[in-house]
PDB file of N, CA and C in Angstrom:
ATOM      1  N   UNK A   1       0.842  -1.174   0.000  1.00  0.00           N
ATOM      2  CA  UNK A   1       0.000   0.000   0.000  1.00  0.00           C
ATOM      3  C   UNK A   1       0.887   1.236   0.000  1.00  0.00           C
ATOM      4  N   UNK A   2       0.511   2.182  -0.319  1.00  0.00           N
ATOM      5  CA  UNK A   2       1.130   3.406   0.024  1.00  0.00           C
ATOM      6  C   UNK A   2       1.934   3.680   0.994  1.00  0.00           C
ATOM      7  N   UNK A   3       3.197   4.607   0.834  1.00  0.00           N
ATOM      8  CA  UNK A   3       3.158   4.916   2.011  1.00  0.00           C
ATOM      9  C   UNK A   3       2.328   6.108   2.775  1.00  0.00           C
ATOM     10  N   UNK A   4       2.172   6.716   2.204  1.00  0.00           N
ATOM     11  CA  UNK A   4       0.973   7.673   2.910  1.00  0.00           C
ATOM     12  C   UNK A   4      -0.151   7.070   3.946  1.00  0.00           C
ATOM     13  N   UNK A   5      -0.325   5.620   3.355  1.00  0.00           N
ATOM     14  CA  UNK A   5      -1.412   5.136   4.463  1.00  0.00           C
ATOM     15  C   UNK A   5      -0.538   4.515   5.555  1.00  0.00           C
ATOM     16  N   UNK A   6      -0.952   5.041   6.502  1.00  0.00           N
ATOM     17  CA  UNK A   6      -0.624   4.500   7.827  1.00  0.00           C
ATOM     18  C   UNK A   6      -1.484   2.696   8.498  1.00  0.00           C
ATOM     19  N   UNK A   7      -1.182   1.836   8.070  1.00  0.00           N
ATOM     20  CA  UNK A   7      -1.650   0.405   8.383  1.00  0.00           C
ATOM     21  C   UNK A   7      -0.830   0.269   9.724  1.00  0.00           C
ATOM     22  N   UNK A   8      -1.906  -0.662  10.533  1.00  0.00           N
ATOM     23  CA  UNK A   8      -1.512  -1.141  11.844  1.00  0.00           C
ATOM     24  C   UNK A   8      -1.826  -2.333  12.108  1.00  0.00           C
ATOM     25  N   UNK A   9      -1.455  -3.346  12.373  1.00  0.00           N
ATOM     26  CA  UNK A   9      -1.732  -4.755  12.404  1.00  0.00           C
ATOM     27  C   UNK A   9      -2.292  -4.263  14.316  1.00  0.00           C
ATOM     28  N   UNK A  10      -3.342  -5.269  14.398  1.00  0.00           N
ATOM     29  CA  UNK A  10      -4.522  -5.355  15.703  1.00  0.00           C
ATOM     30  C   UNK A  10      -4.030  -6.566  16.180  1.00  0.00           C
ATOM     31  N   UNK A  11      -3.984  -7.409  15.192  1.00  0.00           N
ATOM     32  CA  UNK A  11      -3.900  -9.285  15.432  1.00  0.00           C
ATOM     33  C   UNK A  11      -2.910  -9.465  13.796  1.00  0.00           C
ATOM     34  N   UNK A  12      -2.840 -10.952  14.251  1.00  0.00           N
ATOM     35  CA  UNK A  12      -2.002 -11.365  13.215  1.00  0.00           C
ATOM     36  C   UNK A  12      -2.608 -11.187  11.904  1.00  0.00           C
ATOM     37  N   UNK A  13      -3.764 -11.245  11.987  1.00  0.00           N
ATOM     38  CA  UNK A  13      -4.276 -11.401  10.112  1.00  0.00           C
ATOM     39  C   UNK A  13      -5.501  -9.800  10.101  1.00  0.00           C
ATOM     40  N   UNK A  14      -5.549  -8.939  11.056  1.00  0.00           N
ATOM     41  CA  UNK A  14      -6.726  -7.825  10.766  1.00  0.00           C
ATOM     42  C   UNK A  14      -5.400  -6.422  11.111  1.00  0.00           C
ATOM     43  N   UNK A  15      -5.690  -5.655  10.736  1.00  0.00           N
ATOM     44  CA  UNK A  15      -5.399  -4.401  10.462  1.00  0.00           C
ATOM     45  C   UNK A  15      -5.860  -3.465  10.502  1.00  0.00           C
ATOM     46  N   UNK A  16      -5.531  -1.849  10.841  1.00  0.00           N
ATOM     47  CA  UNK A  16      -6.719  -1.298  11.238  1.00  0.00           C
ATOM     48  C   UNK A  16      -5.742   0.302  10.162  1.00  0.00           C
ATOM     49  N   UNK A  17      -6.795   1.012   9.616  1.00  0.00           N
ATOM     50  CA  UNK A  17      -6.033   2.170   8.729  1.00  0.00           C
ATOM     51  C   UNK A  17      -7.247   3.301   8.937  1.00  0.00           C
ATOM     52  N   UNK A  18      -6.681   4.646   8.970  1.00  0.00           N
ATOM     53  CA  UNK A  18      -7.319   5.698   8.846  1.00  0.00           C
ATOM     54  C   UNK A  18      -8.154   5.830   7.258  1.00  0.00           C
ATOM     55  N   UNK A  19      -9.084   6.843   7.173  1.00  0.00           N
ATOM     56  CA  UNK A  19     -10.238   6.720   6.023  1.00  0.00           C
ATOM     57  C   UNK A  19      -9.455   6.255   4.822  1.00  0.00           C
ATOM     58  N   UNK A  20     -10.193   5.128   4.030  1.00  0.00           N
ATOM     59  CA  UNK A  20      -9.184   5.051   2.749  1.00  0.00           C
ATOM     60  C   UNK A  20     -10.092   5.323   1.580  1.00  0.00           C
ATOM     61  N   UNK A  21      -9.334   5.523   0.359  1.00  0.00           N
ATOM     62  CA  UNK A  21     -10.341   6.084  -0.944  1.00  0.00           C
ATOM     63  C   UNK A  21     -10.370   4.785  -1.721  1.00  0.00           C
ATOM     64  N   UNK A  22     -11.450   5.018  -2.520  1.00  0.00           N
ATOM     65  CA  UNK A  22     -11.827   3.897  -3.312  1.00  0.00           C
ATOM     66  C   UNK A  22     -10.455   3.920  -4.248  1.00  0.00           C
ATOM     67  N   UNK A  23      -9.407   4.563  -4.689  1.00  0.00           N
ATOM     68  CA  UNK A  23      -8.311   4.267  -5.260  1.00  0.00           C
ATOM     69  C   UNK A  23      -7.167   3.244  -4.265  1.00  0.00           C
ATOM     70  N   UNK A  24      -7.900   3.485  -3.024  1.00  0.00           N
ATOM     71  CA  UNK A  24      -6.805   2.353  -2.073  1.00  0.00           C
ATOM     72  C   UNK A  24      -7.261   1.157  -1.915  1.00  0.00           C
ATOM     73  N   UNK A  25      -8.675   1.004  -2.381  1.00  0.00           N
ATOM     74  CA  UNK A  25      -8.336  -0.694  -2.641  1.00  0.00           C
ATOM     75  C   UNK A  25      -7.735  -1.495  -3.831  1.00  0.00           C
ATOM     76  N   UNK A  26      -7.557  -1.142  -4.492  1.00  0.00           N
ATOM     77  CA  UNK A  26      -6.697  -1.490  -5.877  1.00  0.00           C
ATOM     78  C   UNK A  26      -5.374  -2.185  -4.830  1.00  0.00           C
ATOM     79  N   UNK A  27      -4.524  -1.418  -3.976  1.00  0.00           N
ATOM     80  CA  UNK A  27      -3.578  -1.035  -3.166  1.00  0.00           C
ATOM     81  C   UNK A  27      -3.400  -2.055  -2.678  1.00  0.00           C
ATOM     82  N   UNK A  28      -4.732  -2.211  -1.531  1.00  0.00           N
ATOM     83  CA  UNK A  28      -5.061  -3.566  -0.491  1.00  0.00           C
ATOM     84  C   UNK A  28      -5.263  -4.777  -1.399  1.00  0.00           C
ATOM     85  N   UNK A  29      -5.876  -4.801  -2.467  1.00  0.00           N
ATOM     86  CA  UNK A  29      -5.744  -5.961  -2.368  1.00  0.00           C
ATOM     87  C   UNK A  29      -4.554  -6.504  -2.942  1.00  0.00           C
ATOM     88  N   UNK A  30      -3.622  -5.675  -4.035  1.00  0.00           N
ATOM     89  CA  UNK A  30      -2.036  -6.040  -3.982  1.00  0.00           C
ATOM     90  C   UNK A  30      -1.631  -6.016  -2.750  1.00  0.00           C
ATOM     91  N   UNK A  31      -1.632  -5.603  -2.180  1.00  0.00           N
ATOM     92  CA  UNK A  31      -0.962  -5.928  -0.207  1.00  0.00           C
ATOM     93  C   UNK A  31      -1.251  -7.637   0.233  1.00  0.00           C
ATOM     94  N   UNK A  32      -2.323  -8.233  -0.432  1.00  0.00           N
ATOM     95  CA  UNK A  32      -2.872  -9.541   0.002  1.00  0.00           C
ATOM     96  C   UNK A  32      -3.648  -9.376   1.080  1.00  0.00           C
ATOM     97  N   UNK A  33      -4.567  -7.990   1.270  1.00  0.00           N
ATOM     98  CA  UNK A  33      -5.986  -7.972   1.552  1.00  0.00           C
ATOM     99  C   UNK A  33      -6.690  -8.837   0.780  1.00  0.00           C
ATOM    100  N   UNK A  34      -7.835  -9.285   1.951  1.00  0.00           N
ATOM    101  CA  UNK A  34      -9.035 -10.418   1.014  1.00  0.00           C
ATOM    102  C   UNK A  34      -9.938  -9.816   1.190  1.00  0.00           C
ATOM    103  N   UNK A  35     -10.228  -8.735   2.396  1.00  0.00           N
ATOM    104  CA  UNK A  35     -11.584  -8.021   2.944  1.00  0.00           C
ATOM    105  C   UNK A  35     -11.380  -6.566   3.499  1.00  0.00           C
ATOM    106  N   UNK A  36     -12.119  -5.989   3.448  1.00  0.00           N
ATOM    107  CA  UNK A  36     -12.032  -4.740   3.702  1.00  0.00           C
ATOM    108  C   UNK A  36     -13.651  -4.358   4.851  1.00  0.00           C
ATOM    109  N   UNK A  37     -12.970  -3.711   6.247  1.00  0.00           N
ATOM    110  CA  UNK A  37     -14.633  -3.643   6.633  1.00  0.00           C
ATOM    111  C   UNK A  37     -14.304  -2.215   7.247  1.00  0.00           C
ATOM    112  N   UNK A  38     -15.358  -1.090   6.305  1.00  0.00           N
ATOM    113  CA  UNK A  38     -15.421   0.087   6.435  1.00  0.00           C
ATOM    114  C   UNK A  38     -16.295   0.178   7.890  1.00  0.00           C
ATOM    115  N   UNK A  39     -15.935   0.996   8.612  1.00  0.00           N
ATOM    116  CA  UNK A  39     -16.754   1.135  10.047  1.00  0.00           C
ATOM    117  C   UNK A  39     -16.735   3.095  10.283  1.00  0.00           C
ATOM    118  N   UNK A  40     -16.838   3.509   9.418  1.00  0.00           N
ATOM    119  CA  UNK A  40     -16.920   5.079   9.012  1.00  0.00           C
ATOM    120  C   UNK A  40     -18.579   5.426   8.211  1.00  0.00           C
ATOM    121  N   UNK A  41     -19.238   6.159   8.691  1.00  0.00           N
ATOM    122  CA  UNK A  41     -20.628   6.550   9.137  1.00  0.00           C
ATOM    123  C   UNK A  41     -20.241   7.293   7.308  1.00  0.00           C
ATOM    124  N   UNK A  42     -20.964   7.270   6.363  1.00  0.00           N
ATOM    125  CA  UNK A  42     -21.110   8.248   5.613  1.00  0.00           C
ATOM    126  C   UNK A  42     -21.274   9.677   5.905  1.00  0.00           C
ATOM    127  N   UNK A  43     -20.537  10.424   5.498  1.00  0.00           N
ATOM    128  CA  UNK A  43     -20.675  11.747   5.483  1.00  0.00           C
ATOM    129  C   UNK A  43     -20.468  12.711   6.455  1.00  0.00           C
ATOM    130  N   UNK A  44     -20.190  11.332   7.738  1.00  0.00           N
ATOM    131  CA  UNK A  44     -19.271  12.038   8.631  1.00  0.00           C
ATOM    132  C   UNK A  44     -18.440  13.157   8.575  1.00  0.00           C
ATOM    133  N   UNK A  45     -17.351  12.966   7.762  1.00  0.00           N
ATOM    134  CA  UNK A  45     -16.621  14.114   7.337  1.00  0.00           C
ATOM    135  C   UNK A  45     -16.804  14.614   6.329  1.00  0.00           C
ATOM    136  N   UNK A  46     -17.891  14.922   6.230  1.00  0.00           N
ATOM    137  CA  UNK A  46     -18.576  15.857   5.114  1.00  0.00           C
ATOM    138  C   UNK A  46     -18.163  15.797   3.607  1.00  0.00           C
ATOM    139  N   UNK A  47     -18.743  16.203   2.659  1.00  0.00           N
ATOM    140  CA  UNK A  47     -19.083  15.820   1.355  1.00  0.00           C
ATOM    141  C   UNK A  47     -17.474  14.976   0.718  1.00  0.00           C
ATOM    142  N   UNK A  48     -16.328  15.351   1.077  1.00  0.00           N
ATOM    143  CA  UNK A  48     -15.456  15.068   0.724  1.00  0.00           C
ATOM    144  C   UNK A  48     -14.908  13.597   0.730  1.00  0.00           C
ATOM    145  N   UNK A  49     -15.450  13.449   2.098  1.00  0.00           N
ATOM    146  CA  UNK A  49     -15.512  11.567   2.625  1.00  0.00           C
ATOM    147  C   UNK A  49     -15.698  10.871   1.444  1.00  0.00           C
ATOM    148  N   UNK A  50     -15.235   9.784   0.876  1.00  0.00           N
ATOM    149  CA  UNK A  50     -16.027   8.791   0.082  1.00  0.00           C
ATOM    150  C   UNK A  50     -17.209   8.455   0.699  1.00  0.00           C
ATOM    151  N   UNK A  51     -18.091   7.831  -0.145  1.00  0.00           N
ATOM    152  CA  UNK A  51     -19.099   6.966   0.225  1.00  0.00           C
ATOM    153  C   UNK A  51     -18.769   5.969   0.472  1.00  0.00           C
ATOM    154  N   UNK A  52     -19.410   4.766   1.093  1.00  0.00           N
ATOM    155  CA  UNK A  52     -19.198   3.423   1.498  1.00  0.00           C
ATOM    156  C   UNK A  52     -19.931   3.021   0.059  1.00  0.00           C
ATOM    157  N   UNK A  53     -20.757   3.158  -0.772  1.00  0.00           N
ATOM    158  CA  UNK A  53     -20.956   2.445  -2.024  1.00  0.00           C
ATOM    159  C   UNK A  53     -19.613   3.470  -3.059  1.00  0.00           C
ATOM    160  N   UNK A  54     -18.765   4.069  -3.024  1.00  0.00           N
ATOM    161  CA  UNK A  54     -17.501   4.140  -4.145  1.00  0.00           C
ATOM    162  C   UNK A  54     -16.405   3.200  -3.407  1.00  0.00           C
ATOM    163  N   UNK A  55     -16.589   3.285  -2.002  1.00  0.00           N
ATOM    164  CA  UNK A  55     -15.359   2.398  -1.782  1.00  0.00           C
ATOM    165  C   UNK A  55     -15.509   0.756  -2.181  1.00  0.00           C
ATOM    166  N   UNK A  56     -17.088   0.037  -1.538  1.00  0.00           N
ATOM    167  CA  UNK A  56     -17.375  -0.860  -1.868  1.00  0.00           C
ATOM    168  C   UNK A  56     -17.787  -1.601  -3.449  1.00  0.00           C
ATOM    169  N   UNK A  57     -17.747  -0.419  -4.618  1.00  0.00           N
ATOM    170  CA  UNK A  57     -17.543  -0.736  -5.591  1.00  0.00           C
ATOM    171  C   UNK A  57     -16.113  -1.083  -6.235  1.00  0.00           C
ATOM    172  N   UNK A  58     -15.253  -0.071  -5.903  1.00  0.00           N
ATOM    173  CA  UNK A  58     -14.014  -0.450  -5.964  1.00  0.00           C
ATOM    174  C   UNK A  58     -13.193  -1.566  -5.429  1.00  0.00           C
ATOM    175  N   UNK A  59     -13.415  -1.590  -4.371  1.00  0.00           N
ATOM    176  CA  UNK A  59     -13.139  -3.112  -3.546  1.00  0.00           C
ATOM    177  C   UNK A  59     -13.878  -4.091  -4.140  1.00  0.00           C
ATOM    178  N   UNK A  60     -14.861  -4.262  -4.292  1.00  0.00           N
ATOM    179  CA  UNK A  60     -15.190  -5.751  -5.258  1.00  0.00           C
ATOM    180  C   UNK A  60     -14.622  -5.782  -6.960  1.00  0.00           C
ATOM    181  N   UNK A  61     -14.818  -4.347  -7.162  1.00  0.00           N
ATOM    182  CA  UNK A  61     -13.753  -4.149  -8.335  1.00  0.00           C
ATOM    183  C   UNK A  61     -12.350  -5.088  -8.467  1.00  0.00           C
ATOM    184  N   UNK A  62     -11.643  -4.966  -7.214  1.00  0.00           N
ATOM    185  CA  UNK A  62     -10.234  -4.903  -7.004  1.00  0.00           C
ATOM    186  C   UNK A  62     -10.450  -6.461  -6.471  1.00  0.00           C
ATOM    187  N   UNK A  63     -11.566  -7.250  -6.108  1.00  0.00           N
ATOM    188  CA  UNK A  63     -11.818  -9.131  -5.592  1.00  0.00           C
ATOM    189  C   UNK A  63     -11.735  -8.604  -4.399  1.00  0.00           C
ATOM    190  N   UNK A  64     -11.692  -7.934  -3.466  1.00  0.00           N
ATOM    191  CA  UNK A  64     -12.126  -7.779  -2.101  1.00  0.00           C
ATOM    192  C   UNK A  64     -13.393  -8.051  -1.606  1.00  0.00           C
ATOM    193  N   UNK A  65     -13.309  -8.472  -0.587  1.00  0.00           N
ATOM    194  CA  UNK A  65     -14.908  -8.470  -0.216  1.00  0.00           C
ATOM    195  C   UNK A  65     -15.000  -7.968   0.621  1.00  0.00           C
ATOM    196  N   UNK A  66     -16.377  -6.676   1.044  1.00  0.00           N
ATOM    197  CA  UNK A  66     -16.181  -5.716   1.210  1.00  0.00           C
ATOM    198  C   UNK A  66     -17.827  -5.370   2.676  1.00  0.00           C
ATOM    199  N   UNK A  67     -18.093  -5.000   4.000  1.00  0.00           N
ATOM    200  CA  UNK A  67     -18.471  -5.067   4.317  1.00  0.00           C
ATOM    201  C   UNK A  67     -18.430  -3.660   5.262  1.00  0.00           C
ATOM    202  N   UNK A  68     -19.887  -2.763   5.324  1.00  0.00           N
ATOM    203  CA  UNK A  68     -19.749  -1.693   5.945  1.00  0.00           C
ATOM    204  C   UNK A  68     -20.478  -1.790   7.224  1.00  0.00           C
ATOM    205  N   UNK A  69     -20.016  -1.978   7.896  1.00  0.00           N
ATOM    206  CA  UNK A  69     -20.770  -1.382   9.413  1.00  0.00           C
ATOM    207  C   UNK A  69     -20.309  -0.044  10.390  1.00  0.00           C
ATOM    208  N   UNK A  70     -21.024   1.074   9.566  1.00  0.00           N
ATOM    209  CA  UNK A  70     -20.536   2.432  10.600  1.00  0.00           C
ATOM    210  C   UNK A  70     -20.755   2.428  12.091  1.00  0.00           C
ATOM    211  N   UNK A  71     -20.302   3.098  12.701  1.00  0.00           N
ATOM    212  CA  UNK A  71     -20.184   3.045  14.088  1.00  0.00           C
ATOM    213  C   UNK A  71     -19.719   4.505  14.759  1.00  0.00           C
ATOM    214  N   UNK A  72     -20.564   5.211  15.538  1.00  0.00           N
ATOM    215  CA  UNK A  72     -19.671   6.315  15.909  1.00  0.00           C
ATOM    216  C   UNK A  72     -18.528   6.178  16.875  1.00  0.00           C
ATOM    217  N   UNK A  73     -17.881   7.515  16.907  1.00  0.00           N
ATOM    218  CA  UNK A  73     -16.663   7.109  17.201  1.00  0.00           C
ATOM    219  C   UNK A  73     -16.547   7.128  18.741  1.00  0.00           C
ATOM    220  N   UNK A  74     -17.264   8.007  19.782  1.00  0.00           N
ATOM    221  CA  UNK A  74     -17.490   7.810  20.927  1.00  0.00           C
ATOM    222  C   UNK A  74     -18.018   6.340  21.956  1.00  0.00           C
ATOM    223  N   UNK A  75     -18.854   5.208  20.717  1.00  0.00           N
ATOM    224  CA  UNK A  75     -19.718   4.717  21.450  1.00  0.00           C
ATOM    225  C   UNK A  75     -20.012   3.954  20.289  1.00  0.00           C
ATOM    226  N   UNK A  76     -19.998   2.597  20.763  1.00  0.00           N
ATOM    227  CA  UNK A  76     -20.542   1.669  19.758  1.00  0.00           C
ATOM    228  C   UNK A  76     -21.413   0.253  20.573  1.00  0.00           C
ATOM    229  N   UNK A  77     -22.341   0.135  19.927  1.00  0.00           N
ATOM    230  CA  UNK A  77     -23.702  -0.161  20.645  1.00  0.00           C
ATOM    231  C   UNK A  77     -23.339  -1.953  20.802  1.00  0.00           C
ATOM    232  N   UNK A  78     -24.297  -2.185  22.137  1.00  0.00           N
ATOM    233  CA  UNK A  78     -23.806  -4.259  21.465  1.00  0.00           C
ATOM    234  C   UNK A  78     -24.286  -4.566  20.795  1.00  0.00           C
ATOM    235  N   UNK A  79     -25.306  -4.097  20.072  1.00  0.00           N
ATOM    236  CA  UNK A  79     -25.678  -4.919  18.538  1.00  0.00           C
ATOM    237  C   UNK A  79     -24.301  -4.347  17.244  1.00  0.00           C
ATOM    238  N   UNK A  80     -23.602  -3.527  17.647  1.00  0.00           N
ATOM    239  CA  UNK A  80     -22.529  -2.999  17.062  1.00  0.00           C
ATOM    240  C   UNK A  80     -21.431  -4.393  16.999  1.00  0.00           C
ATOM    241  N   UNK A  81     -21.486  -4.041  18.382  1.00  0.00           N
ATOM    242  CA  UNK A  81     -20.189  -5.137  18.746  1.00  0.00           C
ATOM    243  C   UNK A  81     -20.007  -6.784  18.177  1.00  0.00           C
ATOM    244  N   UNK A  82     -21.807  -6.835  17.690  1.00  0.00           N
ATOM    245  CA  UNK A  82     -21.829  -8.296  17.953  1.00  0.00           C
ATOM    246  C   UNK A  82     -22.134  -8.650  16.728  1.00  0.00           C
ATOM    247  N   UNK A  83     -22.401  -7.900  15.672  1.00  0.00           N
ATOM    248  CA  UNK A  83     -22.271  -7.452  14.111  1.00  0.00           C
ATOM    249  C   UNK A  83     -20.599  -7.647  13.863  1.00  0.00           C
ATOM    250  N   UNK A  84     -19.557  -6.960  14.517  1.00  0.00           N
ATOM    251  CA  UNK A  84     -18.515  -6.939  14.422  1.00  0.00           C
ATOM    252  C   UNK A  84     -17.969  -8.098  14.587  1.00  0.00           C
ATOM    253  N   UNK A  85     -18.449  -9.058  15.374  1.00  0.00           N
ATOM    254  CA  UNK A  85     -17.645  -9.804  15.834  1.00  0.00           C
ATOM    255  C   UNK A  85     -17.963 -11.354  14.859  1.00  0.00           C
ATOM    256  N   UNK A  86     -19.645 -10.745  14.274  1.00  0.00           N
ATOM    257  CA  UNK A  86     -19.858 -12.037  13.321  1.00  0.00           C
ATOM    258  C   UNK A  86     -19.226 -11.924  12.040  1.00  0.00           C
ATOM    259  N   UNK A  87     -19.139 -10.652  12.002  1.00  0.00           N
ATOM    260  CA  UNK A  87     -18.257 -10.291  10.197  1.00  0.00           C
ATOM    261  C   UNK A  87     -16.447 -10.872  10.780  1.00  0.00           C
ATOM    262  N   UNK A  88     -15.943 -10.722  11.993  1.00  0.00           N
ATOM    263  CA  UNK A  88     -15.066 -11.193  11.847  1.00  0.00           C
ATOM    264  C   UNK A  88     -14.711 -12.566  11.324  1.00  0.00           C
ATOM    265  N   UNK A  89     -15.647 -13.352  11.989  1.00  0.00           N
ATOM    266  CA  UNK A  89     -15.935 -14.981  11.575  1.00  0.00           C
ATOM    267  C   UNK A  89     -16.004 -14.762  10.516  1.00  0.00           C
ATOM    268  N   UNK A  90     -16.569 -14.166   9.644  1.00  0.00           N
ATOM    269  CA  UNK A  90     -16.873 -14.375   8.097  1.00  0.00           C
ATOM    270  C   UNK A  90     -16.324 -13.954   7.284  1.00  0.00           C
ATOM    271  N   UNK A  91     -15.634 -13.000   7.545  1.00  0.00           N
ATOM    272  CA  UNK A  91     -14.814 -12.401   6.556  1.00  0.00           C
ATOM    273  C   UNK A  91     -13.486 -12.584   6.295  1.00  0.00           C
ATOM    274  N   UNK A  92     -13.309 -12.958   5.491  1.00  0.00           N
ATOM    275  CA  UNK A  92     -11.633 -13.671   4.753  1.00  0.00           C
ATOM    276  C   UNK A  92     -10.469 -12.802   5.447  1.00  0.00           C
ATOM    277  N   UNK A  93      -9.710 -13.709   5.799  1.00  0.00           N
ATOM    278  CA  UNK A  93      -8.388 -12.897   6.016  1.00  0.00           C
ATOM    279  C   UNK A  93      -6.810 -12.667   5.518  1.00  0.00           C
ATOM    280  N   UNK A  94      -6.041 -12.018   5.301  1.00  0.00           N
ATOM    281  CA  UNK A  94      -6.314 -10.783   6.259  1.00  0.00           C
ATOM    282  C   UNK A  94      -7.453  -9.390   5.732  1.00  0.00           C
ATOM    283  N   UNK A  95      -7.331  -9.067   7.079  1.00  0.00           N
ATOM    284  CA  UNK A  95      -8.648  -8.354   6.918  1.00  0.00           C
ATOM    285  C   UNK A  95      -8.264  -6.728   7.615  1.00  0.00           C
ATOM    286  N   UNK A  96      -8.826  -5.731   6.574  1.00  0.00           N
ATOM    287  CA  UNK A  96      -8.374  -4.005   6.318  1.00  0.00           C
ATOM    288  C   UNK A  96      -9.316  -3.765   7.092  1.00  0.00           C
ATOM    289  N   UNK A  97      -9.599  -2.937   8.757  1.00  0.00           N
ATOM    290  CA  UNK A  97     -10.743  -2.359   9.238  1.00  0.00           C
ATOM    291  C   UNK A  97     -10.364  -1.161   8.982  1.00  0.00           C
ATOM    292  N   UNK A  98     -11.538   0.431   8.733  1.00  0.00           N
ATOM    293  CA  UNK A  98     -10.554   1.500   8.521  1.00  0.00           C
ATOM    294  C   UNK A  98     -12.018   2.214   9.091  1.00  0.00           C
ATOM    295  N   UNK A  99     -11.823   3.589   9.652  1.00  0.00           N
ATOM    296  CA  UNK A  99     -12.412   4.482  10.420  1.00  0.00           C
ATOM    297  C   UNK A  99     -11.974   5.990   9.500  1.00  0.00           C
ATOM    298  N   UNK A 100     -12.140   6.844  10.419  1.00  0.00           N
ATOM    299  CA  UNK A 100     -11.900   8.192   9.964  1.00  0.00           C
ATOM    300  C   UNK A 100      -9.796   8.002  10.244  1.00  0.00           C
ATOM    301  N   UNK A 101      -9.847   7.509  11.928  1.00  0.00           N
ATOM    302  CA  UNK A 101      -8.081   7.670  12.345  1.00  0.00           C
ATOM    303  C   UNK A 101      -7.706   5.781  12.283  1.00  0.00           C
ATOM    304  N   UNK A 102      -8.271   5.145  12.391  1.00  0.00           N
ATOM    305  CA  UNK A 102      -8.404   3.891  13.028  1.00  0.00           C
ATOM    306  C   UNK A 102      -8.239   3.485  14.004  1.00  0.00           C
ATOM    307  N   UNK A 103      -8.324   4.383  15.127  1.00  0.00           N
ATOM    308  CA  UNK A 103      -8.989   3.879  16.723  1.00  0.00           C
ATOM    309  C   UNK A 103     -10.312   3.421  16.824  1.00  0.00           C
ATOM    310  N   UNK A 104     -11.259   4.014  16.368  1.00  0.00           N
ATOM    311  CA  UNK A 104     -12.386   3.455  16.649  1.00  0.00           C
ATOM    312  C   UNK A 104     -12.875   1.875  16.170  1.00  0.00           C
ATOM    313  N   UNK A 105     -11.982   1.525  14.731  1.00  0.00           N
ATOM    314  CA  UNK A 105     -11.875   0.322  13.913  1.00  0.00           C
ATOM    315  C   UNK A 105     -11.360  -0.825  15.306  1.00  0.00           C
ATOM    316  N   UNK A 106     -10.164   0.053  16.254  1.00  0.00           N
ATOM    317  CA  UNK A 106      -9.202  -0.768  17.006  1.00  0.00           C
ATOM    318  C   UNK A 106     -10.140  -1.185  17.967  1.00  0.00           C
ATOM    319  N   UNK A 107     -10.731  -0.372  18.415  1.00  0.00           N
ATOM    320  CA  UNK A 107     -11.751  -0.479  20.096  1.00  0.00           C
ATOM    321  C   UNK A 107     -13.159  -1.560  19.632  1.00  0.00           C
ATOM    322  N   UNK A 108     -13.798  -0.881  18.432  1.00  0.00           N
ATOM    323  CA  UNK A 108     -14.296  -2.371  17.767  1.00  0.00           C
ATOM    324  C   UNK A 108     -13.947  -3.561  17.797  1.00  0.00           C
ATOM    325  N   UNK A 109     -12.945  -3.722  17.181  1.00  0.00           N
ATOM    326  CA  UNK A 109     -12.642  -5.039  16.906  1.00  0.00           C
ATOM    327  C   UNK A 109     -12.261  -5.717  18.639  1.00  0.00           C
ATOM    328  N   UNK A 110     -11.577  -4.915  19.670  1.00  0.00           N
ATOM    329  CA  UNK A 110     -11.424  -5.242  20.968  1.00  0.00           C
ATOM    330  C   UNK A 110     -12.392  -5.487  21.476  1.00  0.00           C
ATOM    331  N   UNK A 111     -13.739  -4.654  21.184  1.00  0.00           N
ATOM    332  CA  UNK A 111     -15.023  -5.017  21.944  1.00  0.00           C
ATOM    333  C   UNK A 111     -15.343  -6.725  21.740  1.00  0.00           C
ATOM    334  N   UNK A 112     -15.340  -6.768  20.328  1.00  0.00           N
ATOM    335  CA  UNK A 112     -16.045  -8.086  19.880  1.00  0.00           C
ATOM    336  C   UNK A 112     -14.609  -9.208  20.161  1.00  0.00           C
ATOM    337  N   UNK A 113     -13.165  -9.324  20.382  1.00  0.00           N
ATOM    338  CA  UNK A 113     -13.175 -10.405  20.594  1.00  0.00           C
ATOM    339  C   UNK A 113     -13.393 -10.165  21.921  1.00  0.00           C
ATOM    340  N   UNK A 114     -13.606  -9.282  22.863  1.00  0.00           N
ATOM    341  CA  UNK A 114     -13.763  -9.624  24.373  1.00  0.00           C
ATOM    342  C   UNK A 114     -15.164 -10.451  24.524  1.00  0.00           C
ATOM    343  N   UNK A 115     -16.337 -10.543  23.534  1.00  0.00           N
ATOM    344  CA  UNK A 115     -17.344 -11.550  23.255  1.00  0.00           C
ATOM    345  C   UNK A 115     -16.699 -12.844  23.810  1.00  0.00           C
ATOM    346  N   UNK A 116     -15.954 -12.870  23.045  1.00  0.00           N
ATOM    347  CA  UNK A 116     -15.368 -14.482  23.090  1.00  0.00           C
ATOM    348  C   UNK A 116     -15.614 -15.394  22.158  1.00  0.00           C
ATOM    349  N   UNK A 117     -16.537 -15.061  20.987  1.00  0.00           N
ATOM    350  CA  UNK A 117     -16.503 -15.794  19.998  1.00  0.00           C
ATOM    351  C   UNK A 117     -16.129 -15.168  18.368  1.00  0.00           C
ATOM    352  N   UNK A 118     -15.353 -14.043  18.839  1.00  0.00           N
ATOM    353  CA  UNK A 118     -14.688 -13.583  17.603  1.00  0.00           C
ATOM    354  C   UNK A 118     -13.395 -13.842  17.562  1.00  0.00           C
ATOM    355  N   UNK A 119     -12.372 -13.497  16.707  1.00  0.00           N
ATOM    356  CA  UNK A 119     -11.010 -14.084  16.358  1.00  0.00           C
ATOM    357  C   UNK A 119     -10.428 -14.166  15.641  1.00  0.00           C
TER     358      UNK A 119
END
């Protein structure tokens, strides 16, 4: 990927990156991304943000498979958590979570394996 994007490995196979553009999955999935799970609210950051349908076109564009569950960044609900924690099960790895900074992607993904049946 770029270097401009800042990637952070969470666990051995998930990763967590600040907002990415539908030109960065082309990127990920040369990196040997298999999935990408946007957790950034549309329009959050106003008109400029991608959409979650340009990123998720591009990512299946690029063979990613591609899954949005927004979440704000203060507070994420247990039907949040527990959404999160079933897309982890399901979704191919390794696996791109990305937010506005990717803390909130990080505290997600911490919520749901503290479930105990994510991983």
């Amino acid at each position: 990927m770029s270097q401009s994007v800042q990637i952070q490995a969470i666990a051995e196979d998930v990763y967590v990156a600040p907002q990415l553009t539908p030109e960065a999955m082309a990127a990920a999935a040369e990196a040997g991304f298999k999935a990408v799970l946007n957790n950034r609210p549309d329009m959050e950051g106003g008109p400029d943000q991608p959409t979650s349908a340009a990123v998720e076109a591009a990512a299946k564009a690029a063979g990613l498979q591609y899954a949005h569950l927004p979440v704000q960044g203060g507070f994420q609900s247990p039907e949040e958590v527990a959404r999160c924690a079933e897309l982890l099960q399901t979704l191919p790895r390794p696996l791109l979570m990305f937010c506005r900074s990717g803390a909130r992607s990080t505290n997600l993904y911490r919520q749901a394996i503290a479930l105990g049946d994510a991983d």
